[in-house]
N, C-alpha and C. Protein backbone atom coordinates (compact mmCIF):
# COMPACT_ATOMS: atom_id res chain seq x y z
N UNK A 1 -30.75 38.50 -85.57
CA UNK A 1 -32.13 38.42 -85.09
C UNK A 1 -32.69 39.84 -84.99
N UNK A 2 -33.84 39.97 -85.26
CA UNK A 2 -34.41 41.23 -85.35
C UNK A 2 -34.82 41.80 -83.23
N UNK A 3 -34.67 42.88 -83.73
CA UNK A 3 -35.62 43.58 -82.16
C UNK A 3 -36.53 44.22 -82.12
N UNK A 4 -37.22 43.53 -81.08
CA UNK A 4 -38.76 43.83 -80.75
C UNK A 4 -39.07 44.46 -79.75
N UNK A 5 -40.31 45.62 -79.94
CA UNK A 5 -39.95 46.65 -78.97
C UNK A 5 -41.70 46.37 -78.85
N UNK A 6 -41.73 46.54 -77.02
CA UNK A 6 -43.02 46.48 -76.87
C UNK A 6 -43.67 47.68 -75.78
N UNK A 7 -44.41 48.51 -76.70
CA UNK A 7 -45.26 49.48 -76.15
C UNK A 7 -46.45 49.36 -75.28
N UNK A 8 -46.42 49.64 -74.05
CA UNK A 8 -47.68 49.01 -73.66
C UNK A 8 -49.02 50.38 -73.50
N UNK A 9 -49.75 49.89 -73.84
CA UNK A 9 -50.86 51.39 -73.81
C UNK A 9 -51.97 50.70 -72.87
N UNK A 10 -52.35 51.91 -71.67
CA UNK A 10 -53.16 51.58 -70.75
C UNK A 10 -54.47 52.45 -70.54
N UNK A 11 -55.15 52.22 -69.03
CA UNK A 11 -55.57 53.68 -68.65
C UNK A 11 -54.70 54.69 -68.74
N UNK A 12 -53.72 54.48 -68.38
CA UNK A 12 -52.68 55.53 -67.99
C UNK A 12 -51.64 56.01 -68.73
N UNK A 13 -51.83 55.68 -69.79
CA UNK A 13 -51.11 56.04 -71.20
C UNK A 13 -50.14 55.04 -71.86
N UNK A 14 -49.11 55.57 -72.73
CA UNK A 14 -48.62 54.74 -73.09
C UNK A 14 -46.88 54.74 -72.65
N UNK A 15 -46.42 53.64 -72.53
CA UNK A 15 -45.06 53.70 -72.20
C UNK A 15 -44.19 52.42 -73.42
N UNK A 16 -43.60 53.46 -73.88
CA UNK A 16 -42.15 53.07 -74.97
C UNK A 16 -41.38 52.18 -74.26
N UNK A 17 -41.06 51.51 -74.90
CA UNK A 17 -40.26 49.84 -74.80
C UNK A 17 -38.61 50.54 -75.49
N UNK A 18 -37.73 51.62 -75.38
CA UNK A 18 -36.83 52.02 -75.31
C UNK A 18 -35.62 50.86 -75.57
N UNK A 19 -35.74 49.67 -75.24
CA UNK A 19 -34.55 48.82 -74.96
C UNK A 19 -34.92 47.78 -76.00
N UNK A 20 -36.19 47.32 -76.11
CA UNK A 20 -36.40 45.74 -77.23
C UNK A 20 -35.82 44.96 -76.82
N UNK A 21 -35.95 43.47 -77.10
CA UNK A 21 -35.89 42.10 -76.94
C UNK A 21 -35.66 41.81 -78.52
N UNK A 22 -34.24 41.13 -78.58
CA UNK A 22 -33.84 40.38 -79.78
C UNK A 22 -34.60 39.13 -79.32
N UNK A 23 -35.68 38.95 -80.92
CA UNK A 23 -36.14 37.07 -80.57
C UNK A 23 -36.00 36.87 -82.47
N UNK A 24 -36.52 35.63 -82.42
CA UNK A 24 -35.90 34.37 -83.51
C UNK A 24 -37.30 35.50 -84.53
N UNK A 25 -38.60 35.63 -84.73
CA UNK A 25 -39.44 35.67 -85.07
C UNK A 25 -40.48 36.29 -84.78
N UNK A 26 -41.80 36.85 -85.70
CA UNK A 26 -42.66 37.66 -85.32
C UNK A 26 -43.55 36.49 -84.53
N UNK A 27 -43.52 35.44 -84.49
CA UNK A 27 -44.13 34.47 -83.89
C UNK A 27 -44.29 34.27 -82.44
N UNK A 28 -42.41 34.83 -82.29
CA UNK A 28 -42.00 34.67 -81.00
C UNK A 28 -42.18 35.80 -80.00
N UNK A 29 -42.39 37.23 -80.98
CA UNK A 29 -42.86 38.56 -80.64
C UNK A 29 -44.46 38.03 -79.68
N UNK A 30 -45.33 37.47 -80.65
CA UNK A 30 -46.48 37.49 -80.59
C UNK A 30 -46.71 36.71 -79.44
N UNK A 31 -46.25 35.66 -79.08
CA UNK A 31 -45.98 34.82 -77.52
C UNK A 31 -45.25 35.65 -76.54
N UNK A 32 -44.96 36.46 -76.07
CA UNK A 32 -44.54 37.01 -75.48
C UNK A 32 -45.12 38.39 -75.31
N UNK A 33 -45.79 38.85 -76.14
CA UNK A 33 -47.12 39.73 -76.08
C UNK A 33 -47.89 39.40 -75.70
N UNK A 34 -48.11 38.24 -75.63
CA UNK A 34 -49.59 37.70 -75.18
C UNK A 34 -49.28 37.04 -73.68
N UNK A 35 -47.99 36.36 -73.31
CA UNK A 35 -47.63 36.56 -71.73
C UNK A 35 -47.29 37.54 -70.90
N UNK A 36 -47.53 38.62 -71.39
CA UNK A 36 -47.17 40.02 -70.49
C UNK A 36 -48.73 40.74 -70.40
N UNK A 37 -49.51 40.69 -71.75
CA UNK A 37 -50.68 40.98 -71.12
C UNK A 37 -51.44 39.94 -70.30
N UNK A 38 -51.16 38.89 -70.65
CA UNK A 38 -51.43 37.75 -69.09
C UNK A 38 -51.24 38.04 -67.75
N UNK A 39 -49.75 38.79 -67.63
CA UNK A 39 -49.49 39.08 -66.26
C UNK A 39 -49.82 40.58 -65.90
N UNK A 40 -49.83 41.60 -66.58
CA UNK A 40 -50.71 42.99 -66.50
C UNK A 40 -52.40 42.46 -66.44
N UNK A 41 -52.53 41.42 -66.84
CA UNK A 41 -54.30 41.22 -66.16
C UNK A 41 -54.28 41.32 -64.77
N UNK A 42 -53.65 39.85 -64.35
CA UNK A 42 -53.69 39.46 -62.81
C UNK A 42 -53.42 40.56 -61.82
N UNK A 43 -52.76 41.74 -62.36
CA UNK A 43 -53.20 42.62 -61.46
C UNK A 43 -53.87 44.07 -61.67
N UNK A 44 -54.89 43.57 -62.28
CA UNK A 44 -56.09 44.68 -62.56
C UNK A 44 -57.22 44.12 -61.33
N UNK A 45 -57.78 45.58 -61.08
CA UNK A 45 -59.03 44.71 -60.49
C UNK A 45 -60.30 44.27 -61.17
N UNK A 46 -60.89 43.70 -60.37
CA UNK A 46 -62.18 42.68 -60.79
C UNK A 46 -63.35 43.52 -61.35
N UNK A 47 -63.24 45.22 -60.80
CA UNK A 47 -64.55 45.60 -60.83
C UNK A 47 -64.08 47.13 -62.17
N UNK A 48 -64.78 47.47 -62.77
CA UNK A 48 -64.87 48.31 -64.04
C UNK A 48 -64.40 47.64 -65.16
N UNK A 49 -63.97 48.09 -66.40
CA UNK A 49 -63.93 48.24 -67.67
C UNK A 49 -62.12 48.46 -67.76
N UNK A 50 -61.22 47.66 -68.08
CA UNK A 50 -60.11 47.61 -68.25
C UNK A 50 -59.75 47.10 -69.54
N UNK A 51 -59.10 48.22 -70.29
CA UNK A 51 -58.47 48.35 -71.62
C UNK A 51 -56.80 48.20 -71.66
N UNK A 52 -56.43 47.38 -72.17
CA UNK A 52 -55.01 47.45 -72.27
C UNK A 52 -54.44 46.78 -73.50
N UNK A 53 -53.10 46.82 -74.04
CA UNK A 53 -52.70 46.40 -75.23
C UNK A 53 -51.32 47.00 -75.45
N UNK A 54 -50.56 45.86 -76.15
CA UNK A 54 -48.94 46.08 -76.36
C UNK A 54 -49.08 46.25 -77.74
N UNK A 55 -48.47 47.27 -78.21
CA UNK A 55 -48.21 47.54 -79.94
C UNK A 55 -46.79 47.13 -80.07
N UNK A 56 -46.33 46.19 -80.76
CA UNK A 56 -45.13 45.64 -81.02
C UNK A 56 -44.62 46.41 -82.27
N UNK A 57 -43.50 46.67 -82.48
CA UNK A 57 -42.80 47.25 -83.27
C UNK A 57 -41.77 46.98 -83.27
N UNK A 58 -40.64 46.67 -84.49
CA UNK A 58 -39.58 46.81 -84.95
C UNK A 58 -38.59 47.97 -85.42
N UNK A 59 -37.23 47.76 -85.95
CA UNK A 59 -36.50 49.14 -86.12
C UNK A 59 -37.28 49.95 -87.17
N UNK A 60 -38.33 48.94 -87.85
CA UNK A 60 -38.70 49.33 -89.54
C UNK A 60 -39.92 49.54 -88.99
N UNK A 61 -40.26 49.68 -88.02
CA UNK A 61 -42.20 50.20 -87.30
C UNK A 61 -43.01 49.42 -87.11
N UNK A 62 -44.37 49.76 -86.74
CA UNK A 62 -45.34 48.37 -86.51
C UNK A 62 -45.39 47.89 -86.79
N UNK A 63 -45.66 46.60 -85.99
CA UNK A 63 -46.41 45.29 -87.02
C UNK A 63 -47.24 44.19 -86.31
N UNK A 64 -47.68 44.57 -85.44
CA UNK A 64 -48.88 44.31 -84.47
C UNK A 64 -49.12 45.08 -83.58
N UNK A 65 -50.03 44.81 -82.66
CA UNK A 65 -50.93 45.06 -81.54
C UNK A 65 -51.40 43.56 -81.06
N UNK A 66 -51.70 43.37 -79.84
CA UNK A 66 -52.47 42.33 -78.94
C UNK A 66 -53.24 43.38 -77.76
N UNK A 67 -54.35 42.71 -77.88
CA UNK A 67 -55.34 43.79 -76.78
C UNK A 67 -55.89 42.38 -75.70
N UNK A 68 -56.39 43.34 -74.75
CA UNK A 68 -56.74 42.30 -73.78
C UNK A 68 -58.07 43.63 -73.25
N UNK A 69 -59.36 43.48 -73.22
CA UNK A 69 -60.34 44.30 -72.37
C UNK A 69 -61.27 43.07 -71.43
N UNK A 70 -61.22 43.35 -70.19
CA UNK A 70 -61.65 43.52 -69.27
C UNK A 70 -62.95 44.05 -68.70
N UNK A 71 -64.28 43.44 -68.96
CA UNK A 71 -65.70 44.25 -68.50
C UNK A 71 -66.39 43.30 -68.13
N UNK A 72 -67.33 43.64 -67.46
CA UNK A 72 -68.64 42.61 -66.64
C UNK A 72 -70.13 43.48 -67.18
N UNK A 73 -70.64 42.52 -67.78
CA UNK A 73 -72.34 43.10 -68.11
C UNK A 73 -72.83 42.43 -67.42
N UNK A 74 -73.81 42.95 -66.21
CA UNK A 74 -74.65 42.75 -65.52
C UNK A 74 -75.82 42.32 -66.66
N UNK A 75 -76.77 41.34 -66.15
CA UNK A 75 -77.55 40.96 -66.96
C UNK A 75 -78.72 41.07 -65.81
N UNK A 76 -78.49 40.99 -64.15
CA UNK A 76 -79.44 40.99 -63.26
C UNK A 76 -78.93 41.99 -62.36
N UNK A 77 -79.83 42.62 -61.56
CA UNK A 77 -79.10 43.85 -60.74
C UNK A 77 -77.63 43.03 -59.56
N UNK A 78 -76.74 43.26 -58.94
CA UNK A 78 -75.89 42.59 -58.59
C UNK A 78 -77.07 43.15 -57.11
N UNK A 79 -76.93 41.74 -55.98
CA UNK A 79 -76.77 41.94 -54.59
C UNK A 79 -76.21 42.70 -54.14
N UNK A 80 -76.89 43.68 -53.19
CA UNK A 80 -76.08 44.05 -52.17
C UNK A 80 -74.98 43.19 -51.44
N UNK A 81 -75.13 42.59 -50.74
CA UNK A 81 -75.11 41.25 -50.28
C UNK A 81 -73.51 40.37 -50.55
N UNK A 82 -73.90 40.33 -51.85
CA UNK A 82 -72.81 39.31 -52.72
C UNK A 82 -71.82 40.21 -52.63
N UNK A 83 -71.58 41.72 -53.25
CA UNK A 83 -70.37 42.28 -53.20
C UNK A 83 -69.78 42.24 -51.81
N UNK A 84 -70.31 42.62 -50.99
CA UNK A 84 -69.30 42.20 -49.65
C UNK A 84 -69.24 41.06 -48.99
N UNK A 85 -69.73 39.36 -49.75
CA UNK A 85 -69.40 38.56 -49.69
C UNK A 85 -67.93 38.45 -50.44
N UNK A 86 -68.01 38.87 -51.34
CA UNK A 86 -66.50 38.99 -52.15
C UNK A 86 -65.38 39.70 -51.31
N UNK A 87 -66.03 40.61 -50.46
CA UNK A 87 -64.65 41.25 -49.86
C UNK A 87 -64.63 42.53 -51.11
N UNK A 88 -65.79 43.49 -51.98
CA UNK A 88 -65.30 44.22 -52.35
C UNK A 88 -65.92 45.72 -51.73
């Protein structure tokens, strides 16, 4: 089985996947890229512009990316009001 190494690139730069995960397939790479930036969402916060993304790579080099961004366009000025109804 091949190994899959997953880089994650943030605000805060990028950090090397050093160890890899032997899986069956690039299929199986790609599900599992896409449940880790699932769980690196849930703890971002609610308010700015959040960029993030795993570059997957093998012993033989890339062969994807999955991105996930994070932004709110105001379309009406936000309440005073409402934000510290939210608790922010």
């Amino acid at each position: 089985m091949p190994r899959y190494y997953f880089d994650i690139v943030d605000g805060q730069g990028r950090s090397h996947d050093h160890q890899g995960i032997e899986m069956a397939d690039q299929r199986s790479a790609e599900i599992e890229a896409s449940k880790s930036l699932t769980g690196m969402a849930r703890d971002i916060s609610p308010i700015g512009r959040h960029q993030m993304s795993i570059e997957v790579r093998t012993d033989e080099g890339p062969i994807f990316q999955a991105f996930f961004i994070f932004d709110i366009i105001r379309l009406k000025p936000l309440l005073p009001q409402t934000a510290a109804e939210l608790g922010f």
